[in-house]
Protein backbone atom coordinates (compact mmCIF):
# COMPACT_ATOMS: atom_id res chain seq x y z
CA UNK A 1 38.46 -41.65 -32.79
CA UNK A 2 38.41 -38.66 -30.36
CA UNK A 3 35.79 -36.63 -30.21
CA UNK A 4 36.32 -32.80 -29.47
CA UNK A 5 33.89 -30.94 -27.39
CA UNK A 6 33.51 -27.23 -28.26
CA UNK A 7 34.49 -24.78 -25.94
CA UNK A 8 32.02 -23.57 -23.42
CA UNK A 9 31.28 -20.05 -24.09
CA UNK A 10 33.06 -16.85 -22.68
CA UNK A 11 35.96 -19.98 -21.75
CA UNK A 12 33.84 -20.96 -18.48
CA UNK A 13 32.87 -24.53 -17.95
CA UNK A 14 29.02 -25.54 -16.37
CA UNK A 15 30.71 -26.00 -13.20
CA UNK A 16 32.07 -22.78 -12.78
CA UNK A 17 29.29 -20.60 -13.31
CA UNK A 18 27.94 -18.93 -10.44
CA UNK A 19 24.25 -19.70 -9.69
CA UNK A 20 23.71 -15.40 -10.07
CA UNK A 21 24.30 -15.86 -13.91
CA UNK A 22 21.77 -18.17 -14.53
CA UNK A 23 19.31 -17.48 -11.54
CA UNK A 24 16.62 -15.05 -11.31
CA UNK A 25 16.46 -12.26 -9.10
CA UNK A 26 14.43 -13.63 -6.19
CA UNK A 27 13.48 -10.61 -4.90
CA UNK A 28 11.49 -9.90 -8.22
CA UNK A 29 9.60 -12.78 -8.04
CA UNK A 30 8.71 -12.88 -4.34
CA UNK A 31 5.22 -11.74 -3.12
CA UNK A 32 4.75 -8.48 -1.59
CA UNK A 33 3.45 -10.39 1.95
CA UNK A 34 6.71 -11.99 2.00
CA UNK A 35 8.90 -8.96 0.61
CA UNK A 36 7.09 -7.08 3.84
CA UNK A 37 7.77 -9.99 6.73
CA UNK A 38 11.42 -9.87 5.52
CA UNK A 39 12.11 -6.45 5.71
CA UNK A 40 10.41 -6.70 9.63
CA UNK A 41 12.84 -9.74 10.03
CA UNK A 42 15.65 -8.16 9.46
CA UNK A 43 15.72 -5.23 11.17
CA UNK A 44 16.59 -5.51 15.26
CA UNK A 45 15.33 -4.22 18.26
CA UNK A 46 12.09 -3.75 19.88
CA UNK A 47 10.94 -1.04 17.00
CA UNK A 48 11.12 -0.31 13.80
CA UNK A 49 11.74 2.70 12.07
CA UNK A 50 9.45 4.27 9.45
CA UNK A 51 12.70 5.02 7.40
CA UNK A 52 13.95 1.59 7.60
CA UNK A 53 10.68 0.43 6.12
CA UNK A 54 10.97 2.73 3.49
CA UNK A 55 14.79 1.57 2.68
CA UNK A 56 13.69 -1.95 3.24
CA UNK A 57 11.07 -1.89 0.56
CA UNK A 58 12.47 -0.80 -2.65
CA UNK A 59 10.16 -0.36 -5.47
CA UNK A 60 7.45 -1.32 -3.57
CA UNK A 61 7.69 1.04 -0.77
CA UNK A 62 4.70 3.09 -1.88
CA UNK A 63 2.68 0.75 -2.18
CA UNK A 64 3.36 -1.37 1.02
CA UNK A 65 3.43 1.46 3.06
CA UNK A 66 -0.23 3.09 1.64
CA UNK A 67 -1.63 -0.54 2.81
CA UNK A 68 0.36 -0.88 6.23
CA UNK A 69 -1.37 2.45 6.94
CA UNK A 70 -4.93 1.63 5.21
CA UNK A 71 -5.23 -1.71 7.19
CA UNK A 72 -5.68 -0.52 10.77
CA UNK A 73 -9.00 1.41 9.82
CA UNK A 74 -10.30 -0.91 7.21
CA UNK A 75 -12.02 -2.83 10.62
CA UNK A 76 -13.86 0.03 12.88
CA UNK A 77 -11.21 1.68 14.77
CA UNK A 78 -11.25 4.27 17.81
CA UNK A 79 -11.57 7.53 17.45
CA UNK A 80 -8.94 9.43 15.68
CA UNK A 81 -6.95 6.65 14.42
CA UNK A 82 -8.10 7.41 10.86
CA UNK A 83 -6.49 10.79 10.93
CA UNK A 84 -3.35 9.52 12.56
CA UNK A 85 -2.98 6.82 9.35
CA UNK A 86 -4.75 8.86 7.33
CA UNK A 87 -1.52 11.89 7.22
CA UNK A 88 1.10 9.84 5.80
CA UNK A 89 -0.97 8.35 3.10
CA UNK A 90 -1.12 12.19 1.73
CA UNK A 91 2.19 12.47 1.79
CA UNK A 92 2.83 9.45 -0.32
CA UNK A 93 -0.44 10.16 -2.48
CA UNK A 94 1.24 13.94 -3.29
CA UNK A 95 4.67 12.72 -3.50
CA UNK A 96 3.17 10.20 -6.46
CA UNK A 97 1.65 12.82 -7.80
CA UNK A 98 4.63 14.79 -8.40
CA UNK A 99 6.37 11.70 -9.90
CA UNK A 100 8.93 10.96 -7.26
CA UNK A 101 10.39 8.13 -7.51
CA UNK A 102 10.74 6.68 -4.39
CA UNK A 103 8.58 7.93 -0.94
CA UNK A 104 10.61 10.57 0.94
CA UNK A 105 9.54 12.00 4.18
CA UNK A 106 11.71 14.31 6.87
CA UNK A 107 14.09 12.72 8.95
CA UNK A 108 11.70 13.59 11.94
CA UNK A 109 9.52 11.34 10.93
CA UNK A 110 12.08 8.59 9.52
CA UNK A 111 12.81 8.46 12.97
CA UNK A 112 9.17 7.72 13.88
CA UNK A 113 8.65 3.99 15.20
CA UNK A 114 6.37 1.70 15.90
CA UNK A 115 6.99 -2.01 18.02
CA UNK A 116 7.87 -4.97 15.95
CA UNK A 117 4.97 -6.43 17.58
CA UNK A 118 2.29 -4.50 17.34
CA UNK A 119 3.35 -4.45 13.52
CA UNK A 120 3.41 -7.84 13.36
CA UNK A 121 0.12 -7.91 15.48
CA UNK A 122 -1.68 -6.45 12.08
CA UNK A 123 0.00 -8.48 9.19
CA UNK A 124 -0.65 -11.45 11.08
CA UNK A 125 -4.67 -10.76 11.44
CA UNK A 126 -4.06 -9.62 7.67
CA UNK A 127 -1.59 -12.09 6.27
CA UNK A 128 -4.88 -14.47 5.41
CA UNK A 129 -6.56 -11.24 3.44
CA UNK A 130 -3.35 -10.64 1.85
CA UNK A 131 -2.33 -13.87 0.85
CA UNK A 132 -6.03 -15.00 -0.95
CA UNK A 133 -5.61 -11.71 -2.60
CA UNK A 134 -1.75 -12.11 -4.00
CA UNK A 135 -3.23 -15.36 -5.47
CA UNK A 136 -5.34 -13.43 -7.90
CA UNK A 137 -2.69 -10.40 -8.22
CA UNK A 138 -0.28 -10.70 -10.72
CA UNK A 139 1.24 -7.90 -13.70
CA UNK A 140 -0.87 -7.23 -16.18
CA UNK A 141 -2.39 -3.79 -17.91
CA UNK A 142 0.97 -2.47 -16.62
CA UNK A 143 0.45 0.39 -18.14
CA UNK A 144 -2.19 1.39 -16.04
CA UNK A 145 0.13 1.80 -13.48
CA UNK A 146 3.28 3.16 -15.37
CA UNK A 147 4.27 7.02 -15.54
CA UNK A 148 2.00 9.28 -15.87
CA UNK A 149 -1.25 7.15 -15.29
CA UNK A 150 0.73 6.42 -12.15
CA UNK A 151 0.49 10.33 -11.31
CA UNK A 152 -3.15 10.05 -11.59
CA UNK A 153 -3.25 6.98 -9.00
CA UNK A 154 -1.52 9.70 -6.80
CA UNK A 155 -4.45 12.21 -7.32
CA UNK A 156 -7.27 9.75 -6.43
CA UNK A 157 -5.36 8.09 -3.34
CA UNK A 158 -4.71 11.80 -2.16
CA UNK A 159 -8.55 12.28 -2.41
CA UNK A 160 -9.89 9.45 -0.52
CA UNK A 161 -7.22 9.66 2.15
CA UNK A 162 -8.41 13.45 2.62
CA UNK A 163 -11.76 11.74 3.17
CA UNK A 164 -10.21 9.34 5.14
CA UNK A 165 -9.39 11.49 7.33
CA UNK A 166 -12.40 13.75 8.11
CA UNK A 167 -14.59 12.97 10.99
CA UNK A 168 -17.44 11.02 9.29
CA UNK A 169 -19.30 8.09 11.36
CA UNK A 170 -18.10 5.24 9.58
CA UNK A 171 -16.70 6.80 6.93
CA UNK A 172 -13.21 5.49 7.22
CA UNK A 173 -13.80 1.95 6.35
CA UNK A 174 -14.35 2.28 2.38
CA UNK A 175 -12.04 4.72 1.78
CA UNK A 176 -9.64 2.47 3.88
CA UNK A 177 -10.51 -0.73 1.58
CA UNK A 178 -10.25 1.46 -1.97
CA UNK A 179 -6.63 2.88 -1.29
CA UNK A 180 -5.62 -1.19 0.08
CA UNK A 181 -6.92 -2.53 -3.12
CA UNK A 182 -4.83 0.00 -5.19
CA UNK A 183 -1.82 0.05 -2.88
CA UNK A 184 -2.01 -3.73 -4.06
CA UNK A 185 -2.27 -2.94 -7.98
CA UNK A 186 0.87 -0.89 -7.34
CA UNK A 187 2.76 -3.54 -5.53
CA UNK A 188 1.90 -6.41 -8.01
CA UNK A 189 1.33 -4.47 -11.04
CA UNK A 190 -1.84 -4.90 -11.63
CA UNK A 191 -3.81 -2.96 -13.92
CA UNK A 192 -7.40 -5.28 -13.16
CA UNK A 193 -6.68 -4.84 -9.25
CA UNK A 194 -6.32 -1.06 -10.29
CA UNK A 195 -9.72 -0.94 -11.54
CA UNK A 196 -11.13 -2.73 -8.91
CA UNK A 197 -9.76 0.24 -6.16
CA UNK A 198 -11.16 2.57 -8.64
CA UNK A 199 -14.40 1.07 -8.11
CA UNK A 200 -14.31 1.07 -4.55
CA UNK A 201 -12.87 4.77 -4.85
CA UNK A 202 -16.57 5.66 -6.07
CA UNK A 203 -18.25 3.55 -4.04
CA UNK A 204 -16.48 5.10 -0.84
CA UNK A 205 -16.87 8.64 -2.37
CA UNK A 206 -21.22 8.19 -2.41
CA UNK A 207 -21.27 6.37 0.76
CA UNK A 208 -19.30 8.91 2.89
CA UNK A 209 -20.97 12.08 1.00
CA UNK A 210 -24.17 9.85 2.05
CA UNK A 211 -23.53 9.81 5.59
CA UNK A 212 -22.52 13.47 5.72
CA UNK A 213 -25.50 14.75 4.16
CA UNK A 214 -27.57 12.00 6.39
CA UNK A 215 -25.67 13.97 9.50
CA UNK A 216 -26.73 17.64 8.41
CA UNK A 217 -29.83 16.64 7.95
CA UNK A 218 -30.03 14.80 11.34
CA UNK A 219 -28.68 18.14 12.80
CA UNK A 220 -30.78 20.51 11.10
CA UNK A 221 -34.14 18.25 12.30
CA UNK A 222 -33.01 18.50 16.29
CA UNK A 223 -32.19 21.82 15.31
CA UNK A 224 -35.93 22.63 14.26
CA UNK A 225 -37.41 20.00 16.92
CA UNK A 226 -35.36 21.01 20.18
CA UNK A 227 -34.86 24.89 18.89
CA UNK A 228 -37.55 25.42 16.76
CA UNK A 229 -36.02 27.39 14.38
């Protein structure tokens, strides 16, 4: 007796399907490290482009770029460097702020590049950091950082790269390591890492208000020991 086999759905048989109806978007379930390294890859020539970062990026872009400019001054760097990072994480910290969707800056500074190599120079000393840290990332408490509790992760990254920024002995390292730990929450989703760089937000906040009032009143004592006023 025959047997007949009922017809594969929408008239296609297993064999032709195409492997993009039944597999995943890879691109969604790859880790931000290797999302990053990718997007280097690909481009060619000596440097790279801010602007092809950004368009390499995606969804992500905020976050990935926030880190890429929070991990040169998380280690003790020279003088300077932290306001030379510390500029275009305002930008990105007021354009999330305002809601915009994706990072936008001038085509001045699109144009602004930086070697491959000396890129790659600081995600390889950082891929390690990254990588133990993607292991305990994933999305959850999304709604942490969703809409407008999204806005308000704009308003506390624009405040500690504003202290980032000012001249303060030592006082770029924990404001570095706050906005890395919630440009991470943003690029995995994750409202627990979130907290975390909230955390560390404080913590930076006391610690460089500590140091500036330990500087005034180092000043004001030569002042009254050298001057005696």
């Amino acid at each position: 007796m025959d047997t007949i086999l009922p017809p594969e759905p929408d008239g296609l048989s297993p064999d032709s399907r195409s492997e993009s109806d039944t597999a995943p978007d890879e691109r969604a379930t790859k880790r931000t490290t290797d999302v990053l390294l990718e997007t280097i890859a690909k481009v060619e020539g000596e440097r790279i482009s801010i602007g092809e970062l950004i368009d390499g990026l995606g969804e992500r872009a905020y976050g990935i770029l926030m880190l890429l400019f929070a991990l040169p001054t998380i280690l003790p760097a020279p003088p300077g460097m932290s306001a030379v990072t510390g500029m275009p994480i305002v930008v990105f910290s007021l354009q999330l702020m305002v809601g915009h969707p994706h990072p936008w800056l001038p085509a001045f500074l699109r144009r602004r590049s930086i070697l491959r190599t000396d890129l790659m120079g600081v995600l390889t000393k950082a891929e390690p950091w990254l990588r133990r840290v993607e292991r305990i990332t994933r999305p959850r408490f999304t709604h942490l950082v969703d809409g407008r509790m999204e806005r308000f992760v704009g308003v506390v990254v624009f405040f500690l790269s504003i202290v980032l920024i000012l001249p303060i002995f030592m006082g770029n390292i924990f404001p570095s390591i706050a906005i890395a730990l919630i440009a991470l929450a943003l690029m995995e989703r994750d409202g627990i890492a979130l907290i975390a760089g909230y955390i560390a937000a404080v913590a930076s906040t006391v610690i460089a208000f500590g140091f500036i009032a330990l500087t005034i009143k180092i000043m004001l004592y030569a002042v009254h020991e050298f001057l005696g006023l």
